[in-house]
N, C-alpha and C. Protein backbone atom coordinates (compact mmCIF):
# COMPACT_ATOMS: atom_id res chain seq x y z
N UNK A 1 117.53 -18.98 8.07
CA UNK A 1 116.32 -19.64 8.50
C UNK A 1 115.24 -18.60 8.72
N UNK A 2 114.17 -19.01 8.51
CA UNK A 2 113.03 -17.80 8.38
C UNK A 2 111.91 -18.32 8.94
N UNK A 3 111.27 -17.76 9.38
CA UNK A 3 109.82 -18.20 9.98
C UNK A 3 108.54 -17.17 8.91
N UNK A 4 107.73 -18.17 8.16
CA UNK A 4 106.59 -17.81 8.13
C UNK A 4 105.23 -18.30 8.54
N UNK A 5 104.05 -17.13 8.72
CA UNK A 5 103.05 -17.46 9.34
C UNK A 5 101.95 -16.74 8.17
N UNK A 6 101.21 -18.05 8.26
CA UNK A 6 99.90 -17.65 7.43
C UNK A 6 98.27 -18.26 8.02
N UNK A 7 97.46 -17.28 7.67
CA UNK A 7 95.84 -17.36 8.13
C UNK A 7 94.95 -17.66 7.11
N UNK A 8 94.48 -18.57 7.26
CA UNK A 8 93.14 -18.79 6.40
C UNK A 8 91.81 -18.73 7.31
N UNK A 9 90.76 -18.97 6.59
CA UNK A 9 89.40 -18.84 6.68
C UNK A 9 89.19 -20.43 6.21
N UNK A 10 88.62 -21.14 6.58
CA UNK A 10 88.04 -22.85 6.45
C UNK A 10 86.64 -22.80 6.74
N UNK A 11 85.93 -22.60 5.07
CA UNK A 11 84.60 -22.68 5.47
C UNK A 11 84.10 -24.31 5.39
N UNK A 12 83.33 -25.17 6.00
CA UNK A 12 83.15 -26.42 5.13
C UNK A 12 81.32 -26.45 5.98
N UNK A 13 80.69 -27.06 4.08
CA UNK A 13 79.43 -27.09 4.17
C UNK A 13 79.30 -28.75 3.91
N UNK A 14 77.58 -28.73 3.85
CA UNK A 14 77.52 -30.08 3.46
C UNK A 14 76.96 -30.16 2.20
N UNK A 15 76.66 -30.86 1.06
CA UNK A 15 76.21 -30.78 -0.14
C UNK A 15 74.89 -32.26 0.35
N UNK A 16 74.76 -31.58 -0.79
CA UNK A 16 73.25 -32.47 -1.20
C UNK A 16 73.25 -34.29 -1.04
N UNK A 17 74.39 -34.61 -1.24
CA UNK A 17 74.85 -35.76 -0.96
C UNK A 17 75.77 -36.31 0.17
N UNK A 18 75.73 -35.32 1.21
CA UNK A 18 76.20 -35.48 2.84
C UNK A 18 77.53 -35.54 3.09
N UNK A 19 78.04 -35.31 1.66
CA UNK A 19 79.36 -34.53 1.84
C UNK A 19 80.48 -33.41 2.37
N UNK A 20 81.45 -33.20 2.81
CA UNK A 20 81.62 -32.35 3.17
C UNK A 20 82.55 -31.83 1.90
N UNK A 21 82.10 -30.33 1.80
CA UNK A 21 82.70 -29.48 0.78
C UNK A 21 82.96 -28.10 1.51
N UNK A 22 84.79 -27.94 1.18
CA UNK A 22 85.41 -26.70 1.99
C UNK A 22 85.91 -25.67 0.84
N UNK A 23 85.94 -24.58 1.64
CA UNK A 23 86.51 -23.62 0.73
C UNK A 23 87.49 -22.62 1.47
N UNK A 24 88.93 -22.19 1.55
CA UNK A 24 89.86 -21.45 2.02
C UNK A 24 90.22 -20.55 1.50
N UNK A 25 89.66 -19.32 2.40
CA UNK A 25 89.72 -18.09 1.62
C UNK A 25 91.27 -17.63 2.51
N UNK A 26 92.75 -16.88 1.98
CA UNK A 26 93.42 -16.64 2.45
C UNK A 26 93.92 -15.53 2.99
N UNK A 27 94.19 -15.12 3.95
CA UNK A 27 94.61 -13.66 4.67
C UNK A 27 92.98 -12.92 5.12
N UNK A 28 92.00 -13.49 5.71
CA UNK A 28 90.89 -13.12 5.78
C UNK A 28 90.82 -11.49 6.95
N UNK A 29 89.80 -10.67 6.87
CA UNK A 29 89.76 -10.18 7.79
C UNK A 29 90.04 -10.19 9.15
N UNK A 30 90.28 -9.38 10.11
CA UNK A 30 91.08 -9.87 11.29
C UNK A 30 89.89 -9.63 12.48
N UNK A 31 88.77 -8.56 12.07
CA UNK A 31 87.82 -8.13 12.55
C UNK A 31 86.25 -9.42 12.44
N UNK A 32 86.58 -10.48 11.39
CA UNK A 32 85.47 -11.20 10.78
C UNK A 32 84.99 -11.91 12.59
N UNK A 33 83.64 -12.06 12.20
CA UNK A 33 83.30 -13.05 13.51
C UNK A 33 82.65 -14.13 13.30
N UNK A 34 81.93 -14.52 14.06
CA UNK A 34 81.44 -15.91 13.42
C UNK A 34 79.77 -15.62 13.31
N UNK A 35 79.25 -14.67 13.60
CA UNK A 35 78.43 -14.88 12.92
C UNK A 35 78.12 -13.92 11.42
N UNK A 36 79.21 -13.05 11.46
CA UNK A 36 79.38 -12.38 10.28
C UNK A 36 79.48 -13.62 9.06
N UNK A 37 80.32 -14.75 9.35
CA UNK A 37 80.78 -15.91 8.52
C UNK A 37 79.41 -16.43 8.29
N UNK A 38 78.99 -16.96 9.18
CA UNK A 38 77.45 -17.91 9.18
C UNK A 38 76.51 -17.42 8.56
N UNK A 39 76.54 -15.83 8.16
CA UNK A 39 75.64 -15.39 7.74
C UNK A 39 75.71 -15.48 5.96
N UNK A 40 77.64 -15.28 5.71
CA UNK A 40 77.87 -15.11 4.43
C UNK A 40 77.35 -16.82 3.93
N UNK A 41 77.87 -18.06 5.08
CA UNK A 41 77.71 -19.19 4.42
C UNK A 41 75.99 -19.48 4.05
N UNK A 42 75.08 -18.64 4.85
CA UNK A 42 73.53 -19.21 4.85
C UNK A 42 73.73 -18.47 3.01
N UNK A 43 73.76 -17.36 2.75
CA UNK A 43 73.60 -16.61 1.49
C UNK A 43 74.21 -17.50 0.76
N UNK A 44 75.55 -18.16 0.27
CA UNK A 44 75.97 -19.28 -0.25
C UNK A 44 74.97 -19.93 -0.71
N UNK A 45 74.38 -20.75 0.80
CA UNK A 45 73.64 -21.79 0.17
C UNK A 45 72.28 -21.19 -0.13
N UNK A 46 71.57 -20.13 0.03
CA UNK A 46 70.05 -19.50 -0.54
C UNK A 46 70.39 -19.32 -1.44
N UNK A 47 71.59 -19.02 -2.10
CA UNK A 47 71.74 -18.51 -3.36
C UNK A 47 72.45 -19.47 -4.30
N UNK A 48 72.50 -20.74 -4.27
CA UNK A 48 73.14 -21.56 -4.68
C UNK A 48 74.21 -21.23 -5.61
N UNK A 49 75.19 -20.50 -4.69
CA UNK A 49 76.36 -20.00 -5.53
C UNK A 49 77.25 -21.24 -6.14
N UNK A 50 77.22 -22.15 -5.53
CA UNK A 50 78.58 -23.25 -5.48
C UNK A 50 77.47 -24.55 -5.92
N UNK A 51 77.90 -25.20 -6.95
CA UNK A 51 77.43 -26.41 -6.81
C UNK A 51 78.55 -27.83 -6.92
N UNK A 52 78.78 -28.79 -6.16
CA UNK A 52 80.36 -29.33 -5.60
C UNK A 52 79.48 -30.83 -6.68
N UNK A 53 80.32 -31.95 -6.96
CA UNK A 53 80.08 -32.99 -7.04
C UNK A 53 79.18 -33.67 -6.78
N UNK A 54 78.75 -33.33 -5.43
CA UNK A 54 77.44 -34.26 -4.72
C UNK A 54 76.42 -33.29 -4.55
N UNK A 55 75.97 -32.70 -5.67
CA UNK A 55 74.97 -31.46 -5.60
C UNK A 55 75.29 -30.29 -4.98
N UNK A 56 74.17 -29.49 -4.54
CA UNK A 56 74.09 -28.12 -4.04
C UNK A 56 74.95 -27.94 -2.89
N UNK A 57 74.77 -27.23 -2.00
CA UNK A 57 75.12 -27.18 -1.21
C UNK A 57 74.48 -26.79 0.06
N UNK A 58 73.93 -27.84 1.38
CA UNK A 58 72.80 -27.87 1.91
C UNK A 58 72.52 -27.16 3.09
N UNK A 59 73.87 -27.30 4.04
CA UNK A 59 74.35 -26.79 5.10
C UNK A 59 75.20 -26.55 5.41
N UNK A 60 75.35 -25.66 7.19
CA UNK A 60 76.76 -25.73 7.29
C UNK A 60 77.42 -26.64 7.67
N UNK A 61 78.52 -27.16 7.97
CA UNK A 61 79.29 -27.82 8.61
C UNK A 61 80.38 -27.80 9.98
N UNK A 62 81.02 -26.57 9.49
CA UNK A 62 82.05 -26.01 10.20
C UNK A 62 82.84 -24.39 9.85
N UNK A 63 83.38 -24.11 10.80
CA UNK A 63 83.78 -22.72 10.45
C UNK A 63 85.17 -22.76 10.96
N UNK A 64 86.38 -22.63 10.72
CA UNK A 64 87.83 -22.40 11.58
C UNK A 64 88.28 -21.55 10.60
N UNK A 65 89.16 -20.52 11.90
CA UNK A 65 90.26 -19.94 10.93
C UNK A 65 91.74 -20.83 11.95
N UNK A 66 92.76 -20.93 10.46
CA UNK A 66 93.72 -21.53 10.76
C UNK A 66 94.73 -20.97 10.62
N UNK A 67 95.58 -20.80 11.51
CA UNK A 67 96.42 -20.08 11.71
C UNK A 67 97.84 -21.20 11.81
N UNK A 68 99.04 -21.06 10.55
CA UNK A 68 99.93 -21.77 10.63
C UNK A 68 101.30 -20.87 10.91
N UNK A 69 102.26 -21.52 11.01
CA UNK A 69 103.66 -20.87 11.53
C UNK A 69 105.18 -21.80 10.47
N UNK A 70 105.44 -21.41 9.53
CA UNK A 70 106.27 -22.58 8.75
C UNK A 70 107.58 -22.03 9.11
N UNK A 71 108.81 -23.03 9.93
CA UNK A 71 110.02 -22.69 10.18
C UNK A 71 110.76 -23.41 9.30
N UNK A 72 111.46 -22.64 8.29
CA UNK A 72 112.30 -23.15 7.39
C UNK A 72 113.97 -23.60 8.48
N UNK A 73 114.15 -24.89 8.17
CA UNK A 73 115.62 -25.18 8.71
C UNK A 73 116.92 -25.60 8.02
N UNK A 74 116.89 -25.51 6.80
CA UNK A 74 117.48 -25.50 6.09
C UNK A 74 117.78 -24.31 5.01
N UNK A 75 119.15 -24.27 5.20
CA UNK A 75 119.66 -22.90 3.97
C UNK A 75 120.36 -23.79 3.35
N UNK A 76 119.80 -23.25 1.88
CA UNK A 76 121.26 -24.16 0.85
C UNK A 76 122.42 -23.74 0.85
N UNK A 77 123.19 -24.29 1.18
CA UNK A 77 124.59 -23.59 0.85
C UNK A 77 124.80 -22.97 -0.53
N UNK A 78 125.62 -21.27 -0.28
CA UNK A 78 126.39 -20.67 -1.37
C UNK A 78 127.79 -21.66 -1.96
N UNK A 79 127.54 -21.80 -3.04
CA UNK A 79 128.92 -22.00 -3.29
C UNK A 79 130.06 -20.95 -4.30
């Protein structure tokens, strides 16, 4: 049985059509802050890097980093 743990970055903006559009960057910096983030997401949208389904991309939305823990409980048996 093994335990793993993994970190993402959860950026989510809004698009042109009041959508919410996310993007998960994985194993992010450990030093990042939030307004280091806010700053990369404003450049995003001045620079219309991303354009999602429902247009551009207008604002922000939200910022989390997520931090998970997966406990495997099952081993297959050797035979």
């Amino acid at each position: 049985m093994a335990s793993v743990s993994k970190k993402v970055l959860r950026m989510t903006f809004n698009n042109a059509s009041g959508s919410a559009v996310s993007f998960t960057i994985p194993e992010p910096k450990t030093d990042l802050t939030g307004a280091v983030i806010e700053a990369a997401m404003d450049q995003i949208i001045a620079k219309n890097i991303f354009i999602s389904a429902g247009g551009v991309l207008v604002s922000k939305r939200d910022i989390k980093l997520v931090d998970t823990t997966t406990d495997d409980l099952y081993e297959v048996p050797v035979v």
